[in-house]
C-alpha atoms as a PDB file:
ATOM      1  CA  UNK A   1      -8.498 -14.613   2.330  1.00  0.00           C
ATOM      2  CA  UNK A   2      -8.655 -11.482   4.936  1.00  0.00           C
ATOM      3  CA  UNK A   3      -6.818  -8.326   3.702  1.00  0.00           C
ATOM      4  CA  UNK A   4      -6.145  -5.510   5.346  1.00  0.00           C
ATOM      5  CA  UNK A   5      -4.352  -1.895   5.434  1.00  0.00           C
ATOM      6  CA  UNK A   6      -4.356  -2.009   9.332  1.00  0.00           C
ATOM      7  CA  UNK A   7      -0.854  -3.986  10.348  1.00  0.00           C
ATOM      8  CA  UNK A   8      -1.507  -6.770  12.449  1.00  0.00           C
ATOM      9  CA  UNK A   9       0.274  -5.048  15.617  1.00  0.00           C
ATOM     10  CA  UNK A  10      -2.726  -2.287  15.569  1.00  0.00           C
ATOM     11  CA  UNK A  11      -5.308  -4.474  15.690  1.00  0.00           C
ATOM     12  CA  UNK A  12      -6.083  -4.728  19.251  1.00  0.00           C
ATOM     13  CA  UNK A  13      -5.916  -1.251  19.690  1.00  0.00           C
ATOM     14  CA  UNK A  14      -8.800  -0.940  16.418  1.00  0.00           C
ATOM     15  CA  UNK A  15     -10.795  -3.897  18.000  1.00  0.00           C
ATOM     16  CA  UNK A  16     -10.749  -1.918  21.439  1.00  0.00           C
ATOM     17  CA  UNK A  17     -12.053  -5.371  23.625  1.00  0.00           C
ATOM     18  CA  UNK A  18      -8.564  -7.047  24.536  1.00  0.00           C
ATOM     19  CA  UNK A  19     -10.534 -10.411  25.475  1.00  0.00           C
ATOM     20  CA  UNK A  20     -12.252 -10.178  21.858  1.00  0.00           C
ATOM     21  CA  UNK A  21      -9.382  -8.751  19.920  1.00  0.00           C
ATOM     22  CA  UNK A  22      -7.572 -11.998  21.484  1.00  0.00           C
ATOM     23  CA  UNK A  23     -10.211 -14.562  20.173  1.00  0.00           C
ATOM     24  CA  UNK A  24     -10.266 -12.567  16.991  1.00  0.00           C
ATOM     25  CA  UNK A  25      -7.093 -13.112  16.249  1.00  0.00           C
ATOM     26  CA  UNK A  26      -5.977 -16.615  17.728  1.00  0.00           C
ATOM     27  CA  UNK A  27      -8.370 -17.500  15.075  1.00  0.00           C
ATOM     28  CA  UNK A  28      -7.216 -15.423  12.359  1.00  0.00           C
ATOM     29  CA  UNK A  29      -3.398 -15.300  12.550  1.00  0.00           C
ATOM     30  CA  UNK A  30      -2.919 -19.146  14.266  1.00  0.00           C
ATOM     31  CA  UNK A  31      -2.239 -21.233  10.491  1.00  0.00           C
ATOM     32  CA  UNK A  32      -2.052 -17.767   8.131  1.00  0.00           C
ATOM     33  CA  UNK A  33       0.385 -16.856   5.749  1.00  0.00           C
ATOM     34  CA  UNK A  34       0.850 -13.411   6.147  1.00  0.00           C
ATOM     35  CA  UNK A  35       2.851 -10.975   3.365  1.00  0.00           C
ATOM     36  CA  UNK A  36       3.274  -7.646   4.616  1.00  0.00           C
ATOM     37  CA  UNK A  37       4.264  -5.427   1.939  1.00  0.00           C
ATOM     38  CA  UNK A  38       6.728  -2.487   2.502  1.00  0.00           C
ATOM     39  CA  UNK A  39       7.465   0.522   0.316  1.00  0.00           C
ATOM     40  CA  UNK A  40       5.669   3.362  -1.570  1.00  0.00           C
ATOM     41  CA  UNK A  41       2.212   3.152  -2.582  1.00  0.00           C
ATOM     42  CA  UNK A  42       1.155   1.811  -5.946  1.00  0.00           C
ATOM     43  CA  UNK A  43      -1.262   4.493  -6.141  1.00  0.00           C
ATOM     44  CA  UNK A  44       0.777   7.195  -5.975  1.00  0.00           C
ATOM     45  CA  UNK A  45       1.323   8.645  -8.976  1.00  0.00           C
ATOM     46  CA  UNK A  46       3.937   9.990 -10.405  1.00  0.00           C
ATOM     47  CA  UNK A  47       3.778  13.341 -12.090  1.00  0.00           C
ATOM     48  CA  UNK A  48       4.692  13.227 -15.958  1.00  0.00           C
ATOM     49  CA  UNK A  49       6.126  16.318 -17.841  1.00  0.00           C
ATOM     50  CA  UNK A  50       3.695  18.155 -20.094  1.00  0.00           C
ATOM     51  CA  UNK A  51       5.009  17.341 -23.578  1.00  0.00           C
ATOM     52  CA  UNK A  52       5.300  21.455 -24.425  1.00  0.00           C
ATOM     53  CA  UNK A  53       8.295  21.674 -21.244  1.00  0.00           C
ATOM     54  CA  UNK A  54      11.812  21.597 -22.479  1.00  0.00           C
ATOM     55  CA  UNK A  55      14.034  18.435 -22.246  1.00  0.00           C
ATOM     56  CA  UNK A  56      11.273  16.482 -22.540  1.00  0.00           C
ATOM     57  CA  UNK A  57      12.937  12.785 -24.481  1.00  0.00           C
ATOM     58  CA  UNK A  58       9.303  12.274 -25.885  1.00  0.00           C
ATOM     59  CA  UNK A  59       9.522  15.500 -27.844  1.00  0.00           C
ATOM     60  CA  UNK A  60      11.045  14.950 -31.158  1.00  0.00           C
ATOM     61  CA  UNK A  61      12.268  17.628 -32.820  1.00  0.00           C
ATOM     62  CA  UNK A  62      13.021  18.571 -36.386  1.00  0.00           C
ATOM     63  CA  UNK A  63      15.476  21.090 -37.941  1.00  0.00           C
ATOM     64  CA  UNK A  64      14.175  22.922 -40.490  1.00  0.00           C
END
């Protein structure tokens, strides 16, 4: 299994040798299954409200 961040269309331009970067990837890419994913980054994340800001749903509040 070979993963990578780099799309497939930028790796001959990463490898730099064409002649290699060919060989490279006849080898790789002839029989793979490839899944490219698309969208935002898992990593990114998300900024949650403070529980102290207003109109926060996790704040429960009690009248006295």
């Amino acid at each position: 299994m070979i993963t990578a961040q780099l799309p497939v269309s930028g790796w001959h331009q990463m490898i730099g040798e064409p002649t290699i970067a060919d060989a490279i990837l006849d080898r790789i890419i002839h029989n793979a299954h490839r899944i490219e994913l698309k969208g935002d980054s898992m990593r990114r994340k998300s900024v949650k409200p403070a529980l102290t800001q207003t109109g926060n749903p996790e704040i429960l509040t009690q009248d006295a």
